[in-house]
PDB file of N, CA and C in Angstrom:
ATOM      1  N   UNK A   1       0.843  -1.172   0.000  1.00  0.00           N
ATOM      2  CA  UNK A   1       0.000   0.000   0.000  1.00  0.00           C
ATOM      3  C   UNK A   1       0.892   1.241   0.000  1.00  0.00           C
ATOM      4  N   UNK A   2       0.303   2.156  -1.052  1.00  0.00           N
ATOM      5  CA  UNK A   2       1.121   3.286  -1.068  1.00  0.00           C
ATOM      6  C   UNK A   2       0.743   4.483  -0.286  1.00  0.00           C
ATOM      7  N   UNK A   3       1.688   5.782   0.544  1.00  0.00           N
ATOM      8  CA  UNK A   3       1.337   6.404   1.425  1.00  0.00           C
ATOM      9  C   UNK A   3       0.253   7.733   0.496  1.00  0.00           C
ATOM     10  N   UNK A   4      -0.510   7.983   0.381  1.00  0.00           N
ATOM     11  CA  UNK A   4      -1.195   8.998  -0.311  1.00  0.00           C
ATOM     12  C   UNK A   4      -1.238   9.930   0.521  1.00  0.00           C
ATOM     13  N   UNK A   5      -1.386  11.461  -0.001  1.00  0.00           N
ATOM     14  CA  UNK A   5      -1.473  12.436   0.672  1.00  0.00           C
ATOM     15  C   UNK A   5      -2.772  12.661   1.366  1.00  0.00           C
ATOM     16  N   UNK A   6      -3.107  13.245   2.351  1.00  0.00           N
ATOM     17  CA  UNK A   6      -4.322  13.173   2.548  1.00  0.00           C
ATOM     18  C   UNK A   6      -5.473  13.926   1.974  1.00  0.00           C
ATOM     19  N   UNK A   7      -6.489  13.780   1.552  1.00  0.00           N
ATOM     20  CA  UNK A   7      -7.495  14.865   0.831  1.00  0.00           C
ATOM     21  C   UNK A   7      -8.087  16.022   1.809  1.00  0.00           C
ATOM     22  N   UNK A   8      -8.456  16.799   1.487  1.00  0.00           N
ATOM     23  CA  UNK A   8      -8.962  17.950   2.789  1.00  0.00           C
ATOM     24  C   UNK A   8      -9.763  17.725   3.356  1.00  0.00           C
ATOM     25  N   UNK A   9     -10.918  16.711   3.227  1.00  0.00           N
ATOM     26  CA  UNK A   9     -12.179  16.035   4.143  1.00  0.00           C
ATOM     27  C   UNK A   9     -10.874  15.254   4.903  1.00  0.00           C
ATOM     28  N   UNK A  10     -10.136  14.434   5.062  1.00  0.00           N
ATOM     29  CA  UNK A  10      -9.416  13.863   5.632  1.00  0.00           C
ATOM     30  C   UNK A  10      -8.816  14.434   6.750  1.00  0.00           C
ATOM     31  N   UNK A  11      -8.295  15.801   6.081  1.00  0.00           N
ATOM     32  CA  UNK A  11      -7.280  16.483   7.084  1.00  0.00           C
ATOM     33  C   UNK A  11      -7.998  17.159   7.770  1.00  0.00           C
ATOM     34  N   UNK A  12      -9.035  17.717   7.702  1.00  0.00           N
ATOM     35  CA  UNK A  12     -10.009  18.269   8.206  1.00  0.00           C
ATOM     36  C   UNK A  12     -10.202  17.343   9.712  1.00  0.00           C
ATOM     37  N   UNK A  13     -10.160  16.212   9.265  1.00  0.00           N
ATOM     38  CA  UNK A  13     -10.641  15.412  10.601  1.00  0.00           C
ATOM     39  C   UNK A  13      -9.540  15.151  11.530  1.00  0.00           C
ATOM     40  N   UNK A  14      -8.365  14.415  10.640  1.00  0.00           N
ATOM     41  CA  UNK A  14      -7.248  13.807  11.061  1.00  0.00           C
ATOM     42  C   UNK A  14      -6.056  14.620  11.376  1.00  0.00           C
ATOM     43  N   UNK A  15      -5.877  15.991  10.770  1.00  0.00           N
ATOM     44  CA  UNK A  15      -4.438  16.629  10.979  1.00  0.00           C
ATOM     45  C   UNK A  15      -4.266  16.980  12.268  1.00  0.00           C
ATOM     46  N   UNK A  16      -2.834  17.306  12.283  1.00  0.00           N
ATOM     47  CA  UNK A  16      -2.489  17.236  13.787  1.00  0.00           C
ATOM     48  C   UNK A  16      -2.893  17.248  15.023  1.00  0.00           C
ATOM     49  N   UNK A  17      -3.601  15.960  14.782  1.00  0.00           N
ATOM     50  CA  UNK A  17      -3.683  14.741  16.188  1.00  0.00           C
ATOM     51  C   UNK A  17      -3.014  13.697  16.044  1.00  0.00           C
ATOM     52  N   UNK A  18      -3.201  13.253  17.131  1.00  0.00           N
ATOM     53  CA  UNK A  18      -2.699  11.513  17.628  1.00  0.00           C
ATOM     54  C   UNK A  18      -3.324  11.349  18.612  1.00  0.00           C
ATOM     55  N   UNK A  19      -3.872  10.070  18.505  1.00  0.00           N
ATOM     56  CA  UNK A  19      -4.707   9.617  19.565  1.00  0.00           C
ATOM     57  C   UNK A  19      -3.979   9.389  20.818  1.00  0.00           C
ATOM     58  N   UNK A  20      -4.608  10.074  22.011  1.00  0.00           N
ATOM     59  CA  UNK A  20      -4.412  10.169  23.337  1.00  0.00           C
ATOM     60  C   UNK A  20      -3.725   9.010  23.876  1.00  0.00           C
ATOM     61  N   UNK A  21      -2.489   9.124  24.273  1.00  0.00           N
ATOM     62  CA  UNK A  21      -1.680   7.711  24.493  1.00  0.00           C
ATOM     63  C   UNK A  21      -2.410   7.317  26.081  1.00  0.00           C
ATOM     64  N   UNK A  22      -3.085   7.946  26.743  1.00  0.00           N
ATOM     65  CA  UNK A  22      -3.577   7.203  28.109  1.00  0.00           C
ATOM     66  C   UNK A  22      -4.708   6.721  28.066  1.00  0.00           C
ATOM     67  N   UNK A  23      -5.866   7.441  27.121  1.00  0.00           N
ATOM     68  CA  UNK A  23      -7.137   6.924  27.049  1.00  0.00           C
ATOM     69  C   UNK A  23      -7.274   6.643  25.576  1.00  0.00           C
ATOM     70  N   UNK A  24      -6.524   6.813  24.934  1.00  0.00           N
ATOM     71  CA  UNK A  24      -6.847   6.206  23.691  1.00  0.00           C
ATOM     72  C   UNK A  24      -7.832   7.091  22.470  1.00  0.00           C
ATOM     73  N   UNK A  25      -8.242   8.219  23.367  1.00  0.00           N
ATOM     74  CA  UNK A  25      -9.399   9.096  22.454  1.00  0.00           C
ATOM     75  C   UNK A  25      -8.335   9.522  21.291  1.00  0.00           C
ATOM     76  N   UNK A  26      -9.144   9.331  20.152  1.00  0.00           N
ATOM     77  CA  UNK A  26      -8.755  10.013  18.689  1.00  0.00           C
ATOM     78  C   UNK A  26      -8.514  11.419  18.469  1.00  0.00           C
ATOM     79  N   UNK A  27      -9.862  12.197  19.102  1.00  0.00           N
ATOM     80  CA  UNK A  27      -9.845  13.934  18.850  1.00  0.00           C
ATOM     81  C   UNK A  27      -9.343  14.330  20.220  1.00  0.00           C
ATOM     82  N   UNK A  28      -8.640  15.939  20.552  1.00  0.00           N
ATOM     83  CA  UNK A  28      -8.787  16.197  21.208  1.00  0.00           C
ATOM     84  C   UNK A  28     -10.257  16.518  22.095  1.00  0.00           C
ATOM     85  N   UNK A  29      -9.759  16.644  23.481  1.00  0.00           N
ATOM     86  CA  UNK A  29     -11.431  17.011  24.208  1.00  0.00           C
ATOM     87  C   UNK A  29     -11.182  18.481  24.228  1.00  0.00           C
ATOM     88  N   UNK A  30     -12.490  19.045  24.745  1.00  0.00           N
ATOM     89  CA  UNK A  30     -12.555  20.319  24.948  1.00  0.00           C
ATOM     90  C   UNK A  30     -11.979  20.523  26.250  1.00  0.00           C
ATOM     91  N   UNK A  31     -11.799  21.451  26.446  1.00  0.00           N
ATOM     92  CA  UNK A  31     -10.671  21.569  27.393  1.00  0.00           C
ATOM     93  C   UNK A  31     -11.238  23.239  28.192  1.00  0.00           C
ATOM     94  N   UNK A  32     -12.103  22.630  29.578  1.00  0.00           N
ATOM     95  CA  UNK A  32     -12.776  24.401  29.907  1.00  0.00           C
ATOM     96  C   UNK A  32     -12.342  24.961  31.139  1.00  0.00           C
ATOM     97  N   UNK A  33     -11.008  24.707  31.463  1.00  0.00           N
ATOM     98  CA  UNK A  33      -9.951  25.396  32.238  1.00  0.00           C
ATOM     99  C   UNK A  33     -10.407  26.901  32.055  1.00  0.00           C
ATOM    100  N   UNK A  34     -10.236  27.914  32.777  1.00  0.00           N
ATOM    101  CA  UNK A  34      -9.986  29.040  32.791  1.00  0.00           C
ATOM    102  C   UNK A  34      -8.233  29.339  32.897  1.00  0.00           C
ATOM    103  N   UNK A  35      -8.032  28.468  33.929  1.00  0.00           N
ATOM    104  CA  UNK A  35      -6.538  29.013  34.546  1.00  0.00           C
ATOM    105  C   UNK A  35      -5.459  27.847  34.204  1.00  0.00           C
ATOM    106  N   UNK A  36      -3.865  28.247  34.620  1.00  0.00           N
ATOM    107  CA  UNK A  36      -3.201  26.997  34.403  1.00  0.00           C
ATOM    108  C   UNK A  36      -2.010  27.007  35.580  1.00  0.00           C
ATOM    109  N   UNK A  37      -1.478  26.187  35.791  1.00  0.00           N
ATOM    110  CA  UNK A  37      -0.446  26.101  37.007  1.00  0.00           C
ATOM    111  C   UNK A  37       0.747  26.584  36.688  1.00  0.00           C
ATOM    112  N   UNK A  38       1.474  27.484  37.572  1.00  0.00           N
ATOM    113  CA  UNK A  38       3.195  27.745  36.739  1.00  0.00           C
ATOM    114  C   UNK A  38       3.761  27.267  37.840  1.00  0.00           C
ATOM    115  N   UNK A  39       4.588  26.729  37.349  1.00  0.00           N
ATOM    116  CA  UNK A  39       6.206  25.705  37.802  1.00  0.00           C
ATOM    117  C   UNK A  39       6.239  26.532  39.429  1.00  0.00           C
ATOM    118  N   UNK A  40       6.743  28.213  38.815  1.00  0.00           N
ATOM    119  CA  UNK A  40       6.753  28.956  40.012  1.00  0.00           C
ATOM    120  C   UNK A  40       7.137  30.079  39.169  1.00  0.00           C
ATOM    121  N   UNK A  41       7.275  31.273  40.002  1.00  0.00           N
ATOM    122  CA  UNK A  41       7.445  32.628  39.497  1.00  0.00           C
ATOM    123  C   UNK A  41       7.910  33.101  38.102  1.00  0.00           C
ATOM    124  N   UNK A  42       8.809  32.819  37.769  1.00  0.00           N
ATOM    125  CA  UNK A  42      10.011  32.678  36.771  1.00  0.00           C
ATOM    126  C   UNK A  42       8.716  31.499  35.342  1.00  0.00           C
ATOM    127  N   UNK A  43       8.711  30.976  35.523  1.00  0.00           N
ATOM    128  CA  UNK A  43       7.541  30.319  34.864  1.00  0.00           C
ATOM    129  C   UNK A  43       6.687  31.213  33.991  1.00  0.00           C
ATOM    130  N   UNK A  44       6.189  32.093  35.443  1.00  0.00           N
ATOM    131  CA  UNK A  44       5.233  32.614  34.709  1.00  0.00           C
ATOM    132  C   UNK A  44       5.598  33.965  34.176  1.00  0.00           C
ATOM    133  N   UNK A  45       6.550  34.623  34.326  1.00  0.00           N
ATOM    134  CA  UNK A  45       7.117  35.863  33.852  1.00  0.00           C
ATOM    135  C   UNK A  45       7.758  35.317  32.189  1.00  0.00           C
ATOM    136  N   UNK A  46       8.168  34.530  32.395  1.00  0.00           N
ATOM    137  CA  UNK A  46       8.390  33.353  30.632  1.00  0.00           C
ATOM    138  C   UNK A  46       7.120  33.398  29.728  1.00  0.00           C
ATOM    139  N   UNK A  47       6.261  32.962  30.027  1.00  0.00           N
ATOM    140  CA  UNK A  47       4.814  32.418  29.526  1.00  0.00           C
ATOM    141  C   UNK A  47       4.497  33.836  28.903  1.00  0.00           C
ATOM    142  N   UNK A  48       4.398  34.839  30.385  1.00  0.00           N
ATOM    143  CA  UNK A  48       3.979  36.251  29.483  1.00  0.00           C
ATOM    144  C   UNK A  48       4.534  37.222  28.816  1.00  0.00           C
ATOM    145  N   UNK A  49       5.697  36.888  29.239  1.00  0.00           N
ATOM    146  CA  UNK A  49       6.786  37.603  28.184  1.00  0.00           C
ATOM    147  C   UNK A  49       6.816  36.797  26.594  1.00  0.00           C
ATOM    148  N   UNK A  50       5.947  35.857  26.463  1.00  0.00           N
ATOM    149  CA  UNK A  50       6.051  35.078  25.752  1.00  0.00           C
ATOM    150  C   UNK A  50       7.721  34.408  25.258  1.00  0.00           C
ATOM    151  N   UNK A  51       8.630  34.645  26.578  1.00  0.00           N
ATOM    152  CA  UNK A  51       9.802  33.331  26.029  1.00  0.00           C
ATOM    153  C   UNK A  51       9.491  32.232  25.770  1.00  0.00           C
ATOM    154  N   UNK A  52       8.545  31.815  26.303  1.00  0.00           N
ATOM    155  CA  UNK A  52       7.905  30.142  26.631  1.00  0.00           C
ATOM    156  C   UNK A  52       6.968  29.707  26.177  1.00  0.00           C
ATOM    157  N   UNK A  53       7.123  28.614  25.324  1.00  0.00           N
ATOM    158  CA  UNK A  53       5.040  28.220  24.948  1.00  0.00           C
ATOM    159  C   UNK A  53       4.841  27.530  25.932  1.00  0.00           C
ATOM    160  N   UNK A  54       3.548  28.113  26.113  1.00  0.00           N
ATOM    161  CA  UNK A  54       2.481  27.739  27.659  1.00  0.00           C
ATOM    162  C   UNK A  54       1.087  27.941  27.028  1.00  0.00           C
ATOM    163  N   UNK A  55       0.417  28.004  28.362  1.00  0.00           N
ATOM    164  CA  UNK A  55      -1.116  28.428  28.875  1.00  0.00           C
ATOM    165  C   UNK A  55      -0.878  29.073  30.020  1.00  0.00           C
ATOM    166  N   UNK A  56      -1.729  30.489  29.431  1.00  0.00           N
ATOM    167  CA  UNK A  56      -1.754  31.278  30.496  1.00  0.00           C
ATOM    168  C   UNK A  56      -3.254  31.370  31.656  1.00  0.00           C
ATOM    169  N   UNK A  57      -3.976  31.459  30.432  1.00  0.00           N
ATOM    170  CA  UNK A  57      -5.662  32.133  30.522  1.00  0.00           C
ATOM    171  C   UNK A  57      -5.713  31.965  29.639  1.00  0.00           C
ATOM    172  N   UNK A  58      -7.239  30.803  29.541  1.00  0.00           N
ATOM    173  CA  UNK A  58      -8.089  30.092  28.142  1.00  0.00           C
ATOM    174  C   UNK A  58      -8.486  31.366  27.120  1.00  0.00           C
ATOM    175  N   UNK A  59      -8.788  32.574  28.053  1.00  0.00           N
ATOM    176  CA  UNK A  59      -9.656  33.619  26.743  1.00  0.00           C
ATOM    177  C   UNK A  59      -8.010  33.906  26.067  1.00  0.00           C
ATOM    178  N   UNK A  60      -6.778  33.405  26.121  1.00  0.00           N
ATOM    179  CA  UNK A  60      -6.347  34.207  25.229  1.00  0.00           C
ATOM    180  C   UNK A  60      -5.789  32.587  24.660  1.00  0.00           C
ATOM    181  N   UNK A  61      -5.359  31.457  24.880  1.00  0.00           N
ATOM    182  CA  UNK A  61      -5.013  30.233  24.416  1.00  0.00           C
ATOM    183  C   UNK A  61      -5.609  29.070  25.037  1.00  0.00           C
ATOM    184  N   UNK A  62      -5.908  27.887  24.763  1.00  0.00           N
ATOM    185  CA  UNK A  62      -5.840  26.759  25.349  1.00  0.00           C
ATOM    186  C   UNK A  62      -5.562  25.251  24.592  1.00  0.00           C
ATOM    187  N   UNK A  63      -5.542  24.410  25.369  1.00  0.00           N
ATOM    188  CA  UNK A  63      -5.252  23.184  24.351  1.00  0.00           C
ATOM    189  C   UNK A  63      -6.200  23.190  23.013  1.00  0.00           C
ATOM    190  N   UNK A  64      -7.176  22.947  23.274  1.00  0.00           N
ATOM    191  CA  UNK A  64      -8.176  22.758  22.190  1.00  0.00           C
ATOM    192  C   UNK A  64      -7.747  24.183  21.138  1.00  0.00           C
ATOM    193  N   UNK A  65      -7.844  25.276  21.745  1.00  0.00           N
ATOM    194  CA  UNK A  65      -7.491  26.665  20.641  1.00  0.00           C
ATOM    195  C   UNK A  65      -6.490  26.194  19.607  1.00  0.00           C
ATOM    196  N   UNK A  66      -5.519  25.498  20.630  1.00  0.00           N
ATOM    197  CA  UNK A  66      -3.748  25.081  19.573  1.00  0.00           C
ATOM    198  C   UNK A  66      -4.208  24.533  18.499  1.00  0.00           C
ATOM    199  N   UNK A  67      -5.190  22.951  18.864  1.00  0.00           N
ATOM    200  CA  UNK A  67      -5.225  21.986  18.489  1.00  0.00           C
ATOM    201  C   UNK A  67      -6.200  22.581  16.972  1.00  0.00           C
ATOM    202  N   UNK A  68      -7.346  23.630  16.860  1.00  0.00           N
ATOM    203  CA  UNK A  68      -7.931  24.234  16.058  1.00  0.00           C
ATOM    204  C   UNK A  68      -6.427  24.912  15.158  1.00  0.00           C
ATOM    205  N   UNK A  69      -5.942  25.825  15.506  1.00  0.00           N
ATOM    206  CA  UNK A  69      -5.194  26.478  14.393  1.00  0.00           C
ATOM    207  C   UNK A  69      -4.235  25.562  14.221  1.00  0.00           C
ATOM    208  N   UNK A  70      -3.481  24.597  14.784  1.00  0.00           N
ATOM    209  CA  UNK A  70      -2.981  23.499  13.902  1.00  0.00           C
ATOM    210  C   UNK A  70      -3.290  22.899  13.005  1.00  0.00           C
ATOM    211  N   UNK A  71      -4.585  22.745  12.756  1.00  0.00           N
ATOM    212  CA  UNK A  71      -5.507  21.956  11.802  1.00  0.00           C
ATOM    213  C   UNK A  71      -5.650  22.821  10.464  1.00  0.00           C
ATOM    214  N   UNK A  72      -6.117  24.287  11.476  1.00  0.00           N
ATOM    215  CA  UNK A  72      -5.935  25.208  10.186  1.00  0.00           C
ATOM    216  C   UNK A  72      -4.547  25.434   9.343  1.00  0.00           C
ATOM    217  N   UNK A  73      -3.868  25.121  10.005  1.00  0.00           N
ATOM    218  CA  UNK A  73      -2.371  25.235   8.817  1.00  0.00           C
ATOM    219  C   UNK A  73      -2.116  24.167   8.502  1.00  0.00           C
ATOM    220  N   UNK A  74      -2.278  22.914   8.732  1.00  0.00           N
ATOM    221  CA  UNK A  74      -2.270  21.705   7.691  1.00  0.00           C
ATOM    222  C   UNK A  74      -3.383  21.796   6.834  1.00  0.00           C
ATOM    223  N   UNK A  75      -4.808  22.457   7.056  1.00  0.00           N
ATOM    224  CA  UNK A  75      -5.435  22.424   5.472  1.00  0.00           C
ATOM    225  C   UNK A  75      -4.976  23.749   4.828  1.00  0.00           C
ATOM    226  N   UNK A  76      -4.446  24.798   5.120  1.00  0.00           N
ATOM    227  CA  UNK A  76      -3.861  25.672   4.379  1.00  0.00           C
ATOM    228  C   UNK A  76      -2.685  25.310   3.683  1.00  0.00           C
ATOM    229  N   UNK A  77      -1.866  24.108   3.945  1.00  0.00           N
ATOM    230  CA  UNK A  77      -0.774  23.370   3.463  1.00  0.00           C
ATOM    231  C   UNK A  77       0.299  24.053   3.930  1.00  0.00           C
ATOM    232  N   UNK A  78       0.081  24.250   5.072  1.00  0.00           N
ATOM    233  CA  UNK A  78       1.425  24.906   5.979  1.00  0.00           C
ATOM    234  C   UNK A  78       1.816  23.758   6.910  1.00  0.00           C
TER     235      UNK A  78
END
């Protein structure tokens, strides 16, 4: 079997995921955190200085947000 590229109904569904290595789920879940934990101080002065990819506060990122514009740049062919 040969590897074919994927068609855009495809990628639409399938691009950058991988199914959840602990539970096995295919899609990401929604994810309705408001807040997120920092390491400690220094952590979080990183995150908002943006040195660091993190989660700060859902209204401005969260898992699921990533997991959306990832998708959008594999069907844009980025």
């Amino acid at each position: 079997m040969t590897d074919r590229p994927m068609g855009f109904d495809t990628l639409a569904i399938h691009a950058a995921t991988a199914p959840d290595p602990a539970t096995g789920a295919r899609q990401v879940p929604i994810y309705q955190t408001t807040a997120y934990v920092f390491r400690d101080a220094d952590h979080a002065a990183k995150l908002f200085n943006l040195q660091e990819v993190g989660y700060i506060y859902s209204r401005l990122t969260n898992p699921t947000v990533s997991a959306l514009a990832n998708r959008v740049v594999a069907l844009e062919g980025g």
